[in-house]
Protein backbone atom coordinates (compact mmCIF):
# COMPACT_ATOMS: atom_id res chain seq x y z
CA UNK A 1 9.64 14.88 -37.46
CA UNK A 2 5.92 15.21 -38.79
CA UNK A 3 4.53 18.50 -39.19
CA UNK A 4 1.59 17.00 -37.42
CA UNK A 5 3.85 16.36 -34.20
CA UNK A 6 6.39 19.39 -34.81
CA UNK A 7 2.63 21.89 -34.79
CA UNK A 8 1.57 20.35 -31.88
CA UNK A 9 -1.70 19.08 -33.11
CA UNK A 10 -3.31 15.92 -30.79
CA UNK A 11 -1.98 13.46 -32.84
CA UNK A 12 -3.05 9.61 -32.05
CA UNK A 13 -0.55 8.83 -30.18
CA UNK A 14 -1.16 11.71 -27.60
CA UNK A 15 -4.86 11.08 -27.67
CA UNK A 16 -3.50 7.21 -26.58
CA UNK A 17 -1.05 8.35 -24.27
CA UNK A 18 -3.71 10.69 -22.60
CA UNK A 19 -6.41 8.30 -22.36
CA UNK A 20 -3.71 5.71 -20.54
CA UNK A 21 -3.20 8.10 -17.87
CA UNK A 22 -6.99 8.77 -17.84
CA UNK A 23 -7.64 5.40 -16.71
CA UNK A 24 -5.30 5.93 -13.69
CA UNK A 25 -7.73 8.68 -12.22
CA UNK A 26 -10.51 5.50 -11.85
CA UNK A 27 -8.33 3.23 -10.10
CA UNK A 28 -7.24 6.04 -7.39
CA UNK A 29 -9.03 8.58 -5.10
CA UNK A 30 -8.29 12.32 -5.15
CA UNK A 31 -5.92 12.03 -2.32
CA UNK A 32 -3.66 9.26 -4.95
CA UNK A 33 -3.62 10.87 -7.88
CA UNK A 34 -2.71 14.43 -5.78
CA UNK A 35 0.18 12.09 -3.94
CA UNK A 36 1.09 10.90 -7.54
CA UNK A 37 1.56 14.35 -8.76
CA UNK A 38 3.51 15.50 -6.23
CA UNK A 39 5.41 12.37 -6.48
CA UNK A 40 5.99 13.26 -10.19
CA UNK A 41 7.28 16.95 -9.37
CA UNK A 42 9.63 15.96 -7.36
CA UNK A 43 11.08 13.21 -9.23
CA UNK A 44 11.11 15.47 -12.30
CA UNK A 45 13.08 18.35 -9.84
CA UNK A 46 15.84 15.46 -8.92
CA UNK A 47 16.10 13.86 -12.73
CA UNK A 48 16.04 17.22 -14.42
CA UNK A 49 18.39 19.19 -11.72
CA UNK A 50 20.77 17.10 -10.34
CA UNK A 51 20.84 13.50 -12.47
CA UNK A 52 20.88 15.19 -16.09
CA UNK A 53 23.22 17.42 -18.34
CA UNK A 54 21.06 19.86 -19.73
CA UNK A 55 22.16 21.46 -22.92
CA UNK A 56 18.53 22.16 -24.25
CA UNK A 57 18.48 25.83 -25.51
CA UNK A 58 15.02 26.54 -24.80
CA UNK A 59 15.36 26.16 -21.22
CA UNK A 60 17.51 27.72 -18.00
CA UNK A 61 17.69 27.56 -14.32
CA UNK A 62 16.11 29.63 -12.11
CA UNK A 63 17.87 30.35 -8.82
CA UNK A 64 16.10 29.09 -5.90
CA UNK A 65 15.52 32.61 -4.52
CA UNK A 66 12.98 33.56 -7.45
CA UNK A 67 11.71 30.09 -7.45
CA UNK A 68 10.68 30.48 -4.06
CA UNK A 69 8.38 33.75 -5.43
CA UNK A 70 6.41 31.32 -7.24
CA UNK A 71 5.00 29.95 -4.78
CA UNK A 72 3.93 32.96 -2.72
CA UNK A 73 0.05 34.56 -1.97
CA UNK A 74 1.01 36.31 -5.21
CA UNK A 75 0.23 33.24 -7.16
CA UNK A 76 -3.76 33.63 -7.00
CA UNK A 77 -3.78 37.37 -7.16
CA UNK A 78 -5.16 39.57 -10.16
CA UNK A 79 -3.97 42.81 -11.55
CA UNK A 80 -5.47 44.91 -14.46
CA UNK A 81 -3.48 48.02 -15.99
CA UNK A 82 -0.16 49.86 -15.51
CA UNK A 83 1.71 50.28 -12.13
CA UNK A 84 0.89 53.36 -10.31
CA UNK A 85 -2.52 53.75 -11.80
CA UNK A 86 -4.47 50.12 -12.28
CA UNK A 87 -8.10 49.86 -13.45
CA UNK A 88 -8.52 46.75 -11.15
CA UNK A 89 -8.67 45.99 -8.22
CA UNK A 90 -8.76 49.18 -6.53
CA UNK A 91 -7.12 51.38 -4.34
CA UNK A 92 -4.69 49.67 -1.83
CA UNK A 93 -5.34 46.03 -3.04
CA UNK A 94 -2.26 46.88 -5.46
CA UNK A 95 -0.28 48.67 -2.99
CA UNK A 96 2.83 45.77 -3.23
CA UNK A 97 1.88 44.52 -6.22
CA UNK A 98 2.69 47.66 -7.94
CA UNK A 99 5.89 48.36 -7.12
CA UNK A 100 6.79 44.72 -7.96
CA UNK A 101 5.66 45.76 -11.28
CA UNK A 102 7.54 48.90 -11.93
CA UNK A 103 10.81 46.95 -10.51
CA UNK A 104 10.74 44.36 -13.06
CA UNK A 105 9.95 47.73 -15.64
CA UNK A 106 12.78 49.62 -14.53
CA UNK A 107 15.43 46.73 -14.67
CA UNK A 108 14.29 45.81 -17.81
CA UNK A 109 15.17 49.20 -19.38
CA UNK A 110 17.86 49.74 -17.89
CA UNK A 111 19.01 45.99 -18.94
CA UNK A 112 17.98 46.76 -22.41
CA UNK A 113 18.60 50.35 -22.88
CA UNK A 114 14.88 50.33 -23.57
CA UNK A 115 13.10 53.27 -22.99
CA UNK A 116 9.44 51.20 -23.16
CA UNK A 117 8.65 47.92 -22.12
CA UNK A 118 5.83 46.08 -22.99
CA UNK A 119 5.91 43.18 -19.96
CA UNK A 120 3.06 40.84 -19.54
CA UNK A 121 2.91 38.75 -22.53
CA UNK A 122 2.92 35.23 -21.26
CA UNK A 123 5.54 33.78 -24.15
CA UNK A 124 8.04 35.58 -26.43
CA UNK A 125 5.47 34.20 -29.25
CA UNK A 126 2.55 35.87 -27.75
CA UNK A 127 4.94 39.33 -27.69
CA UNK A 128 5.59 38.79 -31.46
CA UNK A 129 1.79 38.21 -31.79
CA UNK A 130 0.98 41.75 -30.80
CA UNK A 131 3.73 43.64 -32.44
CA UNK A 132 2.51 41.94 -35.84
CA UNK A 133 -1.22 42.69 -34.73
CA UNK A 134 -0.68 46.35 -34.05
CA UNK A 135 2.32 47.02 -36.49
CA UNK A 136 0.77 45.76 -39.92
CA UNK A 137 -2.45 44.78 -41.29
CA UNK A 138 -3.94 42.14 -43.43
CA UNK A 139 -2.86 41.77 -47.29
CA UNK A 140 0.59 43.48 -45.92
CA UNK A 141 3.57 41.64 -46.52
CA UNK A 142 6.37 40.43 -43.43
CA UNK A 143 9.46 39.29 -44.60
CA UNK A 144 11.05 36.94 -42.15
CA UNK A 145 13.80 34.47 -41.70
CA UNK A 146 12.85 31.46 -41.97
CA UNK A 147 12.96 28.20 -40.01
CA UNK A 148 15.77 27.03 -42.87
CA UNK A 149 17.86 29.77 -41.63
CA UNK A 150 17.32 29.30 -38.06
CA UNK A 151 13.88 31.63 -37.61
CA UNK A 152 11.26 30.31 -35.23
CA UNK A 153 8.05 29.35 -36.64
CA UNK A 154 6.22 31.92 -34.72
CA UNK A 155 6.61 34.49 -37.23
CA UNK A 156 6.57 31.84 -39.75
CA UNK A 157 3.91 30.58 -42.54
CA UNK A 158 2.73 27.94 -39.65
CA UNK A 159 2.83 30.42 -37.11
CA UNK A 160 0.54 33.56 -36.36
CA UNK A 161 0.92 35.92 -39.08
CA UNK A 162 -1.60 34.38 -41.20
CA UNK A 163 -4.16 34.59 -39.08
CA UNK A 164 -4.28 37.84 -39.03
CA UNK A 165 -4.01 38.09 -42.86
CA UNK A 166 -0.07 38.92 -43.45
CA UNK A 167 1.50 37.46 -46.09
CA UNK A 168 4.75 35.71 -45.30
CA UNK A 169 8.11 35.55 -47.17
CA UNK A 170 11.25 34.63 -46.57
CA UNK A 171 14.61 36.61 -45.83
CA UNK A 172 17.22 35.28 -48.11
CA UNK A 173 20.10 33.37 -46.16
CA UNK A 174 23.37 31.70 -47.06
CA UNK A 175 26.32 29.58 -45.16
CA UNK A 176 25.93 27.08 -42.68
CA UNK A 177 25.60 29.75 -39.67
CA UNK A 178 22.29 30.85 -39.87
CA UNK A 179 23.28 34.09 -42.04
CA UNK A 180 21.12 36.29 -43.68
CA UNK A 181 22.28 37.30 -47.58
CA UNK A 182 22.24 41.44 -46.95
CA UNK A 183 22.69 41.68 -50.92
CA UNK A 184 19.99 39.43 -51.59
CA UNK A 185 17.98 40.74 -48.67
CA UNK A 186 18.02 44.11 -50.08
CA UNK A 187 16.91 42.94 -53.67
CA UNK A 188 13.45 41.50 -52.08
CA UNK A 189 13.16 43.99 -49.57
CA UNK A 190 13.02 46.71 -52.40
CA UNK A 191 10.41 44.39 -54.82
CA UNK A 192 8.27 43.11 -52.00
CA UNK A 193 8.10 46.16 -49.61
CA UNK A 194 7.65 44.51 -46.39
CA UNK A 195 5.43 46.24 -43.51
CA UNK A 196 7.79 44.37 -41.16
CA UNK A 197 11.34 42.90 -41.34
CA UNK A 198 11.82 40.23 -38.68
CA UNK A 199 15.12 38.72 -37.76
CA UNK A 200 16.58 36.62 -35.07
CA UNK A 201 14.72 33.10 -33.13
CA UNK A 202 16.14 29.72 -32.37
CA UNK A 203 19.20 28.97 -33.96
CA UNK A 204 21.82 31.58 -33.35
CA UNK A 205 25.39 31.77 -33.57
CA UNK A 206 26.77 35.25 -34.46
CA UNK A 207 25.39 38.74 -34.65
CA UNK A 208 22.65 39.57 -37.33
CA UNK A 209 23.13 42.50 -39.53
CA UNK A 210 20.81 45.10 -37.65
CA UNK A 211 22.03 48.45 -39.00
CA UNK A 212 22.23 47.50 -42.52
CA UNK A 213 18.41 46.17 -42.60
CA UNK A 214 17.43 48.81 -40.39
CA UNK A 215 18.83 51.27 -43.42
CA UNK A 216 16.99 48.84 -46.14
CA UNK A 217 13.50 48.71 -44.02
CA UNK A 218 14.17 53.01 -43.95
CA UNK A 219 13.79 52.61 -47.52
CA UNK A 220 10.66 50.92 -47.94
CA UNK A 221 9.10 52.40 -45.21
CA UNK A 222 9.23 49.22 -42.73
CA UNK A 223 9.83 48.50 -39.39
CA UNK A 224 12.81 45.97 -38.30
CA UNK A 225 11.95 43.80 -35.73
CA UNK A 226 14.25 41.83 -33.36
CA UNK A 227 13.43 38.13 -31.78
CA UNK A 228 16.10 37.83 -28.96
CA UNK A 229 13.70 35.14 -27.64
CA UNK A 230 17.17 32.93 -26.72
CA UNK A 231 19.46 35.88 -26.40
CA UNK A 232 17.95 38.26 -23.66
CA UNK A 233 21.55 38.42 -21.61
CA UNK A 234 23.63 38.37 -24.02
CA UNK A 235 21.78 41.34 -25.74
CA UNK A 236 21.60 43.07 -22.26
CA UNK A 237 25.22 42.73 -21.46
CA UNK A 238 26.16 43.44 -25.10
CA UNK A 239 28.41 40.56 -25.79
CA UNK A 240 26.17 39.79 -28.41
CA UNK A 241 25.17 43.20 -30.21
CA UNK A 242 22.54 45.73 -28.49
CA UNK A 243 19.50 45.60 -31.67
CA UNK A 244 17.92 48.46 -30.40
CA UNK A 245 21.00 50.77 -30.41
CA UNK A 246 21.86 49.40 -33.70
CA UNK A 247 18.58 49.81 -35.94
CA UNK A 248 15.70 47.44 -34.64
CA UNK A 249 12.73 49.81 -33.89
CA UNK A 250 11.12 46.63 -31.52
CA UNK A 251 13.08 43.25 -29.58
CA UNK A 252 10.84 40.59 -28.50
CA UNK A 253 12.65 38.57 -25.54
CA UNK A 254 11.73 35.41 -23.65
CA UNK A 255 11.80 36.08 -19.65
CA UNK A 256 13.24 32.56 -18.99
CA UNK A 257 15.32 30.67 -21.22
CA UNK A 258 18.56 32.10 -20.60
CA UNK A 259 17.12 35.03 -18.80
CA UNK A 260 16.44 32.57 -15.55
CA UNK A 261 13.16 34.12 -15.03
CA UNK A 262 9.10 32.81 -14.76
CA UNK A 263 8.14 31.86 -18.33
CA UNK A 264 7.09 34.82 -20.19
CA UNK A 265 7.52 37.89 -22.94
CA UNK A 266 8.09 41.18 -23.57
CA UNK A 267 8.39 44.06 -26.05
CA UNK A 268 11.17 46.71 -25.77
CA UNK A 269 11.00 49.66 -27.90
CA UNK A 270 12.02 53.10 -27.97
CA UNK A 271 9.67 54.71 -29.84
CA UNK A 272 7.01 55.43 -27.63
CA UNK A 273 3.93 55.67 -30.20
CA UNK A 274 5.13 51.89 -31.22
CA UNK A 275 5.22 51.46 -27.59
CA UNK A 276 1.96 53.13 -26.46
CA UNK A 277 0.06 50.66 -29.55
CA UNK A 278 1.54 47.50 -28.32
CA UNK A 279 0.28 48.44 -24.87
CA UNK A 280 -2.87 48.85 -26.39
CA UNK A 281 -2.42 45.33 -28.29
CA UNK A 282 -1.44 43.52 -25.27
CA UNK A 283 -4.30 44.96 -22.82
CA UNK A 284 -7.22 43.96 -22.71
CA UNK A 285 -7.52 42.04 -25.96
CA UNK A 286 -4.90 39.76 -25.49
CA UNK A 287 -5.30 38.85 -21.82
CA UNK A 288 -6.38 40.97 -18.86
CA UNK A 289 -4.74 39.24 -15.20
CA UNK A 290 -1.60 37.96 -15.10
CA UNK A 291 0.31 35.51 -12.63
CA UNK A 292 1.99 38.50 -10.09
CA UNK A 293 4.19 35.77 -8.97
CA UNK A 294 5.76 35.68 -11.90
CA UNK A 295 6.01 39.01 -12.11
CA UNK A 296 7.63 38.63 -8.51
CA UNK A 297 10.33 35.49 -9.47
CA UNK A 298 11.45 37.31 -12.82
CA UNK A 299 12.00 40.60 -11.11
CA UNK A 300 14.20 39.24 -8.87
CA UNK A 301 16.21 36.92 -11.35
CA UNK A 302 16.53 40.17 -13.62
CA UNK A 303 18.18 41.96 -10.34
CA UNK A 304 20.66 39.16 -9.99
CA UNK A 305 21.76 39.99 -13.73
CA UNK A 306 22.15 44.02 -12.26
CA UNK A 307 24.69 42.25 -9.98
CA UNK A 308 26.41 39.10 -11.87
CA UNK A 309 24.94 39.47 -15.79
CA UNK A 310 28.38 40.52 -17.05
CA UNK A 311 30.17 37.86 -15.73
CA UNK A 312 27.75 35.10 -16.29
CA UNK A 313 27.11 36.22 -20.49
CA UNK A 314 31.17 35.94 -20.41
CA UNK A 315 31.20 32.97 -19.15
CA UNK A 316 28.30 31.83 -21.29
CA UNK A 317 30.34 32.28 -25.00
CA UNK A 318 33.65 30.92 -23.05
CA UNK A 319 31.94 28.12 -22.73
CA UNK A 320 30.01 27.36 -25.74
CA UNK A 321 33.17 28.16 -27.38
CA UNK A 322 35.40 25.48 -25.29
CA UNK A 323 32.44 23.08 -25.74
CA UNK A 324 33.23 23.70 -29.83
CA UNK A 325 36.94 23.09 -29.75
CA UNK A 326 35.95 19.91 -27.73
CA UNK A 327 33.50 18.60 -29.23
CA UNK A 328 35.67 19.26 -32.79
CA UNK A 329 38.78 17.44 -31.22
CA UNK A 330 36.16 14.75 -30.08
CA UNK A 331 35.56 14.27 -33.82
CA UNK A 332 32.05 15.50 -34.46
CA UNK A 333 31.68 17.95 -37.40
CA UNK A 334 30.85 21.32 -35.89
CA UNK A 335 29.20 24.25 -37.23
CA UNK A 336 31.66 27.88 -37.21
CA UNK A 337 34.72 26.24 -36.13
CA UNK A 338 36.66 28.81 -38.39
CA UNK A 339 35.17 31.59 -37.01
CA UNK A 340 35.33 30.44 -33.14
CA UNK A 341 32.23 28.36 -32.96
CA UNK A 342 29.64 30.53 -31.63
CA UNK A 343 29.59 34.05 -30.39
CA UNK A 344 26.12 32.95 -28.42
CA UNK A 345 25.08 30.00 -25.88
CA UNK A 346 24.52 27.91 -28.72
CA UNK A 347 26.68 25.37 -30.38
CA UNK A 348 25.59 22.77 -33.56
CA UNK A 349 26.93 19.62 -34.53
CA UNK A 350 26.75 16.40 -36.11
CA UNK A 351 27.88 13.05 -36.61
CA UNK A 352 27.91 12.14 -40.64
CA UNK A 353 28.01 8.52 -39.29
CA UNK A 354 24.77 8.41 -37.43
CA UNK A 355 21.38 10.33 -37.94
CA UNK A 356 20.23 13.71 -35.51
CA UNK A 357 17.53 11.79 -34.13
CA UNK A 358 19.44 8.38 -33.30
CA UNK A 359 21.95 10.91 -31.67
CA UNK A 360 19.82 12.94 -29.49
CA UNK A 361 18.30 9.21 -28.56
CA UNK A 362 21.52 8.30 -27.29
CA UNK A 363 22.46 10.92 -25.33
CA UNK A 364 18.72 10.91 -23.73
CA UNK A 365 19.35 7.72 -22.93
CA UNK A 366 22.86 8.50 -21.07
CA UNK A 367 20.85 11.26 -19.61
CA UNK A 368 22.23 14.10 -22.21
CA UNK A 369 19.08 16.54 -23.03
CA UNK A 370 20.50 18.24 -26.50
CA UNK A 371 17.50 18.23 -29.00
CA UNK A 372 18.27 17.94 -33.05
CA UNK A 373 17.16 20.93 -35.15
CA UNK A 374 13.69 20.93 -37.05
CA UNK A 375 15.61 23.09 -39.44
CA UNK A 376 19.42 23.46 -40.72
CA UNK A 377 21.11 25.87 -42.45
CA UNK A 378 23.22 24.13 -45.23
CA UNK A 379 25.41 21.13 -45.24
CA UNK A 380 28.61 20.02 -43.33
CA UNK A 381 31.12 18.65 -45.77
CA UNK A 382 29.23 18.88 -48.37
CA UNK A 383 26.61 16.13 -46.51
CA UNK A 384 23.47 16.70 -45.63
CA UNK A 385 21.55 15.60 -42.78
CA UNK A 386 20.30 16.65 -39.09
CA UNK A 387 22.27 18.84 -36.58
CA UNK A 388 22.04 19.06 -33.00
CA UNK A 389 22.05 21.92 -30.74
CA UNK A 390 23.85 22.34 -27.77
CA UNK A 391 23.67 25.05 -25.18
CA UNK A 392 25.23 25.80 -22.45
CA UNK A 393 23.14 28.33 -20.59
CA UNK A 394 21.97 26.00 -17.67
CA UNK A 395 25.36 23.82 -17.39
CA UNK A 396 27.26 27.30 -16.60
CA UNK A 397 25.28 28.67 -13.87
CA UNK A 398 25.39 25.34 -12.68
CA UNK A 399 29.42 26.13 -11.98
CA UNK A 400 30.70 24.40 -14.84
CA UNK A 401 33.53 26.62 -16.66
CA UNK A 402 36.13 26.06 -20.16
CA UNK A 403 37.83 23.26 -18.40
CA UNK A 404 34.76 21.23 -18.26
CA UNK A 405 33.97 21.04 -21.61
CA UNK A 406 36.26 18.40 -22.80
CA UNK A 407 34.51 16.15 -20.20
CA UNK A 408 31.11 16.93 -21.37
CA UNK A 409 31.75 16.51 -24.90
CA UNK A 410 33.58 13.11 -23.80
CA UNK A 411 30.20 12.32 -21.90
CA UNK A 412 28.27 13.12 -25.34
CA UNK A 413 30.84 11.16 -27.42
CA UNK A 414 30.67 8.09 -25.03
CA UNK A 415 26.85 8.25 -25.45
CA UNK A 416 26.36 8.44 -29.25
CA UNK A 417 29.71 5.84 -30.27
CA UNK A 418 28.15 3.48 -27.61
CA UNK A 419 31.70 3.73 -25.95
CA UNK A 420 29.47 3.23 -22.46
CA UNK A 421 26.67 2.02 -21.21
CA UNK A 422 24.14 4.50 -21.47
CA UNK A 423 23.69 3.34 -17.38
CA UNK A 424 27.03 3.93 -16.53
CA UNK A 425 27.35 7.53 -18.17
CA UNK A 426 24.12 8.39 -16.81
CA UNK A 427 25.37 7.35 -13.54
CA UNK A 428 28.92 9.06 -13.83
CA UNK A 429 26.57 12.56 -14.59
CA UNK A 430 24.52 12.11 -11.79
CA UNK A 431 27.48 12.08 -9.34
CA UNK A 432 28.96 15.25 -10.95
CA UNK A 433 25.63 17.46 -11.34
CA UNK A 434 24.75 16.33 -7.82
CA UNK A 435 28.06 17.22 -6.25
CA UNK A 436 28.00 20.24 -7.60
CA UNK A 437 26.78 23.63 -5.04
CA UNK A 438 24.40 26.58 -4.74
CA UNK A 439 23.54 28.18 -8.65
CA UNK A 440 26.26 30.65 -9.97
CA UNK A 441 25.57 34.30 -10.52
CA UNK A 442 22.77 34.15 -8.50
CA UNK A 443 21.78 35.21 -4.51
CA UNK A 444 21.06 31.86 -3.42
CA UNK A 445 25.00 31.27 -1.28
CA UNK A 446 23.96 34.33 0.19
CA UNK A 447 21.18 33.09 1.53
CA UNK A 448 21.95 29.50 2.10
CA UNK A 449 19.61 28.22 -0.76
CA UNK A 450 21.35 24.97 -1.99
CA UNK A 451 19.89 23.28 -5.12
């Protein structure tokens, strides 16, 4: 993958692609190309829920009961300050729109344990944007962990920090799990002496070592900060490990992913001058109106967790742990299987026969989404090359439970040893997703909201 494409930069090829579809708009009127897009939406809906096996980490499944709060009045509505006492608009014009707000609040810190929650950033990178913009300043150092250990390049050399002037070094690491070295952690903490300490991101497996860093960043004077960008349930249900109980003075989590919420961010903290500063961060330099209808759909998908979260995390790390043992007894090379697999959503493996991208090809093909790595920690077997990740996030609220995991990592093995057609795999997991009822651990039977 080219840096070019991995940054997101409008390579030649997009500026191609673009221009292709460009040239569609003068062969249609306004009433087409608005019939092709809703043409497109709902072809996506059918592929991506009920034709496909989703095991792309970076994504979940929103129950159709917050979905439906997307597309609500609150959509094209504005909304400037804190609940209970906003700057704009005035008066009564907030009267709903406020207590929506201090819902979403409350569950959150009671999720989290969190006695401050910073909520409208509209990514998890965004929410690590203004903890780095109001906890250090330019020249300072952050140590990180980097992409090589499974870091996200948000608080990365490519990502925002330099912007604002912070100088960026990486957390020492070791294993093939995504580890961080604590002994050699503490050696550069003490010669560097990092403003910030930032753990956690994309590739996750087991707990990080919170209370020992948080007693290393003590030394030095630094604050520990905690990306549960992919791990917001598991963290609130504490099948993971609870970072702010254990050290981290801020967590940054997404609000979708495997939270099942609107795409967004926030900050949890419970120290409320941090807390009060990040506000400040956040509002108004960073953005001033917000979509309220997102505010709506994640409050609601955060109240289903109040009611199923415990169950569904615990069914979450059964699963990614069956999906291990099968996809080991399949004969792919998996990362952790001494030590269970995973302890997260996440699982990684490889084939040594056949390169990462070639095998997320096949398996796109046979309508399998997993996505290969950017980044790996170490080498399986002593080989190197690329290493996919699967997840299981979307698959189990879906309904699927242990005993389906030897079928889906049958599925991926048909796929990438050409076993199949790519037709006739795709075909057998569009008859199971699409047989398959109302979302798990969600309201939606209760309402009669079918997928």
């Amino acid at each position: 993958m080219s840096s070019e494409k991995s940054l997101g930069a409008f390579s030649d090829q997009a500026a191609a692609y673009v221009a292709q579809v460009t040239q569609l708009l003068a062969n249609e009127s306004p009433l087409d190309t608005a019939q092709r897009i809703a043409r497109l939406t709902a072809a996506h809906e059918m592929w991506r829920g009920r034709r496909a096996l989703n095991l792309n980490a970076a994504e979940g499944v929103m129950s159709r009961g917050a979905r439906r709060l997307l597309a609500s009045d609150l959509a094209t509505r504005v909304s400037e300050g804190v609940p209970g006492d906003k700057l704009f608009p005035h008066a009564l014009q907030n009267r709903y729109i406020d207590e929506i707000e201090a819902t979403l609040i409350a569950i959150a810190r009671q999720l989290f344990g969190a006695a401050h929650v910073e909520w409208r950033p509209l990514s998890t990178s965004m929410a690590n944007a203004a903890v780095f913009s109001t906890l250090a300043q330019p020249g300072e150092v952050i140590l990180v962990q980097p992409q090589d250990a499974g870091g996200n390049y948000s608080y990365n050399a490519a990502g925002f920090p330099p912007l604002i002037g912070l100088k960026v070094e990486p957390l020492p690491w070791t294993g093939s799990c995504f580890e961080l070295d604590v002994e050699a952690a503490a050696q550069e903490i003490r010669r560097l002496r990092p403003r910030l300490i930032v753990i956690g991101g994309s590739n996750v497996m087991f707990p990080y070592p919170v209370a020992d860093l948080r007693a290393l960043a003590d030394e030095v004077g630094a604050k520990l900060i905690y990306d549960a960008a992919h791990l917001g349930l598991l963290v609130a249900t504490g099948v993971f490990q609870r970072p702010l109980e254990e050290g981290a003075h801020v967590m940054t989590i997404s609000t979708h992913k495997i939270m099942g919420g609107a795409v967004g961010g926030m900050t949890l903290t419970n120290d409320a001058e941090i807390a009060a500063a990040i506000s400040r961060t956040v509002f108004p330099p960073l953005l001033q109106t917000r979509d309220q209808n997102k505010y709506a759909a994640t409050a609601y998908a955060f109240a289903e967790h109040l009611e199923f979260g415990a169950a569904h995390a615990a069914q979450i790390v059964a699963n990614a742990q069956a999906l291990g043992a099968a996809m080991l007894k399949a004969g792919f090379e998996v990362f952790g299987s001494e030590r269970g697999f995973s302890r997260s959503h996440q699982v990684f493996v490889r084939d040594p026969a056949i390169a990462a991208a070639e095998f997320e090809e096949r398996c796109q093909r046979a309508q399998i989404l997993a996505a290969r790595t950017a980044r790996t920690a170490g080498v399986l077997g002593g080989k190197p090359g690329g290493v996919i990740r699967l997840s299981v996030q979307e698959i189990t609220r879906q309904g699927l439970v242990e005993e389906d995991m030897p079928r889906v990592a049958q599925l991926i093995a048909d796929a990438v040893r050409l076993r199949r057609s790519a037709a006739e795999i795709g075909e057998e997991i569009a008859q199971w997703m699409g047989s398959l009822g109302p979302l798990r651990f969600s309201f939606d039977d209760r309402f009669g909201l079918s997928p």
